[in-house]
C-alpha atoms as a PDB file:
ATOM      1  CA  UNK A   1     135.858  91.394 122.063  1.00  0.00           C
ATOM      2  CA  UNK A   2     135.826  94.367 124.372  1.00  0.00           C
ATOM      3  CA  UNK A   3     133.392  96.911 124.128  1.00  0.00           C
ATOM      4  CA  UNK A   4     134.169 100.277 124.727  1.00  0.00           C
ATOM      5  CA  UNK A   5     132.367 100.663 128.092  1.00  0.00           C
ATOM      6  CA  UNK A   6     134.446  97.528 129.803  1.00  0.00           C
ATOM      7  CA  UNK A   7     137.975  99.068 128.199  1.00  0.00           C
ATOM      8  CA  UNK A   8     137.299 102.338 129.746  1.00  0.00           C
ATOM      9  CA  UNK A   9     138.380 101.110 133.376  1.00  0.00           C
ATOM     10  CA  UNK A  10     141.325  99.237 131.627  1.00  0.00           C
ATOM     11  CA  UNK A  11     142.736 102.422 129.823  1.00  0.00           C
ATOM     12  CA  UNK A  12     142.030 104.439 133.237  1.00  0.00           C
ATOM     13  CA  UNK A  13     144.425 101.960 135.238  1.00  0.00           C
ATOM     14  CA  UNK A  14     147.162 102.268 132.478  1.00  0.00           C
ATOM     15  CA  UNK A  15     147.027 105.997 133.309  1.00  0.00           C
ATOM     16  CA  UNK A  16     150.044 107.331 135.247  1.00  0.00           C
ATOM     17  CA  UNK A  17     148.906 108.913 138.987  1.00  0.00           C
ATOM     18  CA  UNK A  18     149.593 108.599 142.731  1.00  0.00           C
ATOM     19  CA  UNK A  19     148.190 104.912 143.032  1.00  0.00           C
ATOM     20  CA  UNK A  20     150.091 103.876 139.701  1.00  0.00           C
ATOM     21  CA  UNK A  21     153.509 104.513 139.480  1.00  0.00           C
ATOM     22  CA  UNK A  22     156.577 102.261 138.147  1.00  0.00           C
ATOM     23  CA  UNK A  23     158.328 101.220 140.888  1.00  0.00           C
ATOM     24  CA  UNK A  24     161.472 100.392 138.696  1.00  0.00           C
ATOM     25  CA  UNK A  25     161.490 104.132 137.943  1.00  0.00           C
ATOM     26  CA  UNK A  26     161.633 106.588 140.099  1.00  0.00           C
ATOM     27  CA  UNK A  27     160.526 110.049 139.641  1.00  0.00           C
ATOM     28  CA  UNK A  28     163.787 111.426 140.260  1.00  0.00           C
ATOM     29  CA  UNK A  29     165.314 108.633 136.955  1.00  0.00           C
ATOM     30  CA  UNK A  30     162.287 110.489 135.106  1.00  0.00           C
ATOM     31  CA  UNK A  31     162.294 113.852 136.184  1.00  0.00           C
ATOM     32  CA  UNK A  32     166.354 114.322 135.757  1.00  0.00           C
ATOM     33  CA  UNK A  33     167.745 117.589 136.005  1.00  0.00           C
ATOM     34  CA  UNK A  34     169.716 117.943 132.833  1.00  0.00           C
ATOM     35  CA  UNK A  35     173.379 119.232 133.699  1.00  0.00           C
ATOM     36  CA  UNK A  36     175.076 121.689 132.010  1.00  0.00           C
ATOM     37  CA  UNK A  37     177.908 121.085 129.529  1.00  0.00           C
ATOM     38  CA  UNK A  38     180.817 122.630 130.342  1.00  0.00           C
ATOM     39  CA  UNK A  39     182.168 125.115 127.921  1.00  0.00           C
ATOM     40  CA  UNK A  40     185.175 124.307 125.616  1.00  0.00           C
ATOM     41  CA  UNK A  41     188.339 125.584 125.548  1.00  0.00           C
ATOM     42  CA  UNK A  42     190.184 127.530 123.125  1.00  0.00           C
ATOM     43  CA  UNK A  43     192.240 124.741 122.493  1.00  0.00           C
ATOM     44  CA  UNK A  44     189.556 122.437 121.872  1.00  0.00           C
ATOM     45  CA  UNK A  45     187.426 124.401 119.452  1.00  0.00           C
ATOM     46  CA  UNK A  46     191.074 125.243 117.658  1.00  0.00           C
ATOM     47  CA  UNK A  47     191.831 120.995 117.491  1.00  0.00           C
ATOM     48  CA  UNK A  48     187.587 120.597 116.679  1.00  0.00           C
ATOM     49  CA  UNK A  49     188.599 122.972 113.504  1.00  0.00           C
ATOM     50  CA  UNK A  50     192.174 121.810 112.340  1.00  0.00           C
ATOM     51  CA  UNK A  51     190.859 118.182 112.163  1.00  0.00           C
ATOM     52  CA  UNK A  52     187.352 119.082 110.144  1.00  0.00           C
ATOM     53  CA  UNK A  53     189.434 121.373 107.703  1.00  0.00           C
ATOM     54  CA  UNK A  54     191.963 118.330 107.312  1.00  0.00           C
ATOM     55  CA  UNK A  55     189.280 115.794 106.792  1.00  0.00           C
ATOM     56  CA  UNK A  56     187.297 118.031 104.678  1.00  0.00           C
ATOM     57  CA  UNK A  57     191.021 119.083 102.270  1.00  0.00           C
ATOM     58  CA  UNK A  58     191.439 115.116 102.294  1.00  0.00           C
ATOM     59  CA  UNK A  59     188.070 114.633 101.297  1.00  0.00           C
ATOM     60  CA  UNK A  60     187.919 117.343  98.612  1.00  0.00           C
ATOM     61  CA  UNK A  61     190.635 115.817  97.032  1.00  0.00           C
ATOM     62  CA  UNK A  62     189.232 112.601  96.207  1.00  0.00           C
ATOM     63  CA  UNK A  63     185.676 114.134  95.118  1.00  0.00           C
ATOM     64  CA  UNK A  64     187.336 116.178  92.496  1.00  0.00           C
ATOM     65  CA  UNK A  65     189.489 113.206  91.508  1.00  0.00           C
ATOM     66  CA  UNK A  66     186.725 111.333  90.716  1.00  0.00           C
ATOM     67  CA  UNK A  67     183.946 114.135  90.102  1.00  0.00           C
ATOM     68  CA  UNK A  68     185.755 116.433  87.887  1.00  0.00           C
ATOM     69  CA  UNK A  69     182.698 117.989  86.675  1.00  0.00           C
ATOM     70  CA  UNK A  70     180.849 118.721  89.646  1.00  0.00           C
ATOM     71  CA  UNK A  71     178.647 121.220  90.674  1.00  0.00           C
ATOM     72  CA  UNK A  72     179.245 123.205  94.247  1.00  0.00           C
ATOM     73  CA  UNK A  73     175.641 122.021  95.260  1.00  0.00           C
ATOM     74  CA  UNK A  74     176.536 118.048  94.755  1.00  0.00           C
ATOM     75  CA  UNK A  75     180.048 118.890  96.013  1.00  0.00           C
ATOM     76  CA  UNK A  76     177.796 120.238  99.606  1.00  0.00           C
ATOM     77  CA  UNK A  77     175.338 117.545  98.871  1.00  0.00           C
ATOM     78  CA  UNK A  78     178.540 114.660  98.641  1.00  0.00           C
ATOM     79  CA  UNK A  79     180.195 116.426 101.832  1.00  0.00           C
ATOM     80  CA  UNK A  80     177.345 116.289 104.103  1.00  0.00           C
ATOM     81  CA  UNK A  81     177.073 112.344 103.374  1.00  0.00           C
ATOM     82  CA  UNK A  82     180.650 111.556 103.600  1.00  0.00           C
ATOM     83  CA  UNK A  83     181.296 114.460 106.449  1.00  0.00           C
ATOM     84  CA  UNK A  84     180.675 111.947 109.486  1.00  0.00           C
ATOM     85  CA  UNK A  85     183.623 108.568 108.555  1.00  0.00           C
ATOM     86  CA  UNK A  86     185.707 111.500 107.161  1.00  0.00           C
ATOM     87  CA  UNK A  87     186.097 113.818 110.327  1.00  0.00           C
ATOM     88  CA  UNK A  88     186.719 110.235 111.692  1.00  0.00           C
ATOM     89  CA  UNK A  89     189.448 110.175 109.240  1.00  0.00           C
ATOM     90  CA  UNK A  90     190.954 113.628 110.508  1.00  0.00           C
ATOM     91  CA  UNK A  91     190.521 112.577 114.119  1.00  0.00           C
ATOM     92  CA  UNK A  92     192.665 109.802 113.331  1.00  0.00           C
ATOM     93  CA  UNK A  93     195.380 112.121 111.361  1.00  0.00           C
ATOM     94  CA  UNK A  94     195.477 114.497 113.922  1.00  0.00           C
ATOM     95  CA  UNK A  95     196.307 112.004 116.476  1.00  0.00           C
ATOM     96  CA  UNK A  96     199.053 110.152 114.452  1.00  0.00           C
ATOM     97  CA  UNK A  97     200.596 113.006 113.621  1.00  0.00           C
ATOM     98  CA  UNK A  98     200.762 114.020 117.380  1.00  0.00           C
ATOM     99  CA  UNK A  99     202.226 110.526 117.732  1.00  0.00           C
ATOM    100  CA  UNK A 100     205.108 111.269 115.663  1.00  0.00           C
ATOM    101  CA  UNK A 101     206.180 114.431 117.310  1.00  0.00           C
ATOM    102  CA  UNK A 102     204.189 116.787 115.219  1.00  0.00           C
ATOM    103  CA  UNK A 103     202.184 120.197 116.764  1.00  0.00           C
ATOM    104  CA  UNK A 104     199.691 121.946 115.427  1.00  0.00           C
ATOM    105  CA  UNK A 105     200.085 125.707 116.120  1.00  0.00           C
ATOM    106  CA  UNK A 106     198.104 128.061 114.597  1.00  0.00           C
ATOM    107  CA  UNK A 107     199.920 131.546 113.704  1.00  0.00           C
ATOM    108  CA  UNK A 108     198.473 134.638 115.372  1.00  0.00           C
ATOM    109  CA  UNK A 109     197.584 137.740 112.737  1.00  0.00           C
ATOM    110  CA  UNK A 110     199.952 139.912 112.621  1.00  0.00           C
ATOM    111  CA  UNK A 111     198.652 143.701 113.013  1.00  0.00           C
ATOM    112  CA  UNK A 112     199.661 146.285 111.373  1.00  0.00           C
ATOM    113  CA  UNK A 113     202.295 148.577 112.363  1.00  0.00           C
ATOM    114  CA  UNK A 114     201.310 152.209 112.566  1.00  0.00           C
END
């Protein structure tokens, strides 16, 4: 058994420094700069939107189906479980449909004439 005085030099050789670095990781592996993420486009954030509100209509559907008497807070509570395979779900909607031909526009507001 070790006492405490003979694992002191042990635990100060484990300690990171100039004599005691990893040689299979280099500071600049550790030290990464992190890059930044280029912004999205309108287009994008429009497609990230049309497929959640299509997986979460799909989705919807089948919770009140079988949960006819549910409350809004299990409905969130249900959503926020299910949200991840379902916006799969959309993902793989929105593609098909662009498969077949299909795109999704989305209508500009109209403003009011004066």
């Amino acid at each position: 058994m070790l006492s405490l005085r003979a694992a002191l030099p042990i635990a100060q050789s484990l300690q990171p420094g100039p004599d005691n670095r990893n040689p299979h990781f280099p500071e600049s592996v550790i030290m990464a700069e992190t890059k930044e993420k280029t912004p999205k486009t309108p287009e994008q954030t429009a497609m990230r939107k049309a497929v959640r509100l299509v997986a979460y209509t799909a989705w919807l559907q089948d919770f009140r189906a079988n949960n006819p008497d549910a409350t809004a807070e299990q409905r969130k509570v249900a959503w926020t479980a299910a949200k991840q395979g379902e916006i799969r779900k959309g993902r793989k909607i929105i593609k098909a449909l662009k498969r077949k031909g299909y795109d999704l526009t989305k209508p500009e507001r109209a403003t009011e004439a004066a």
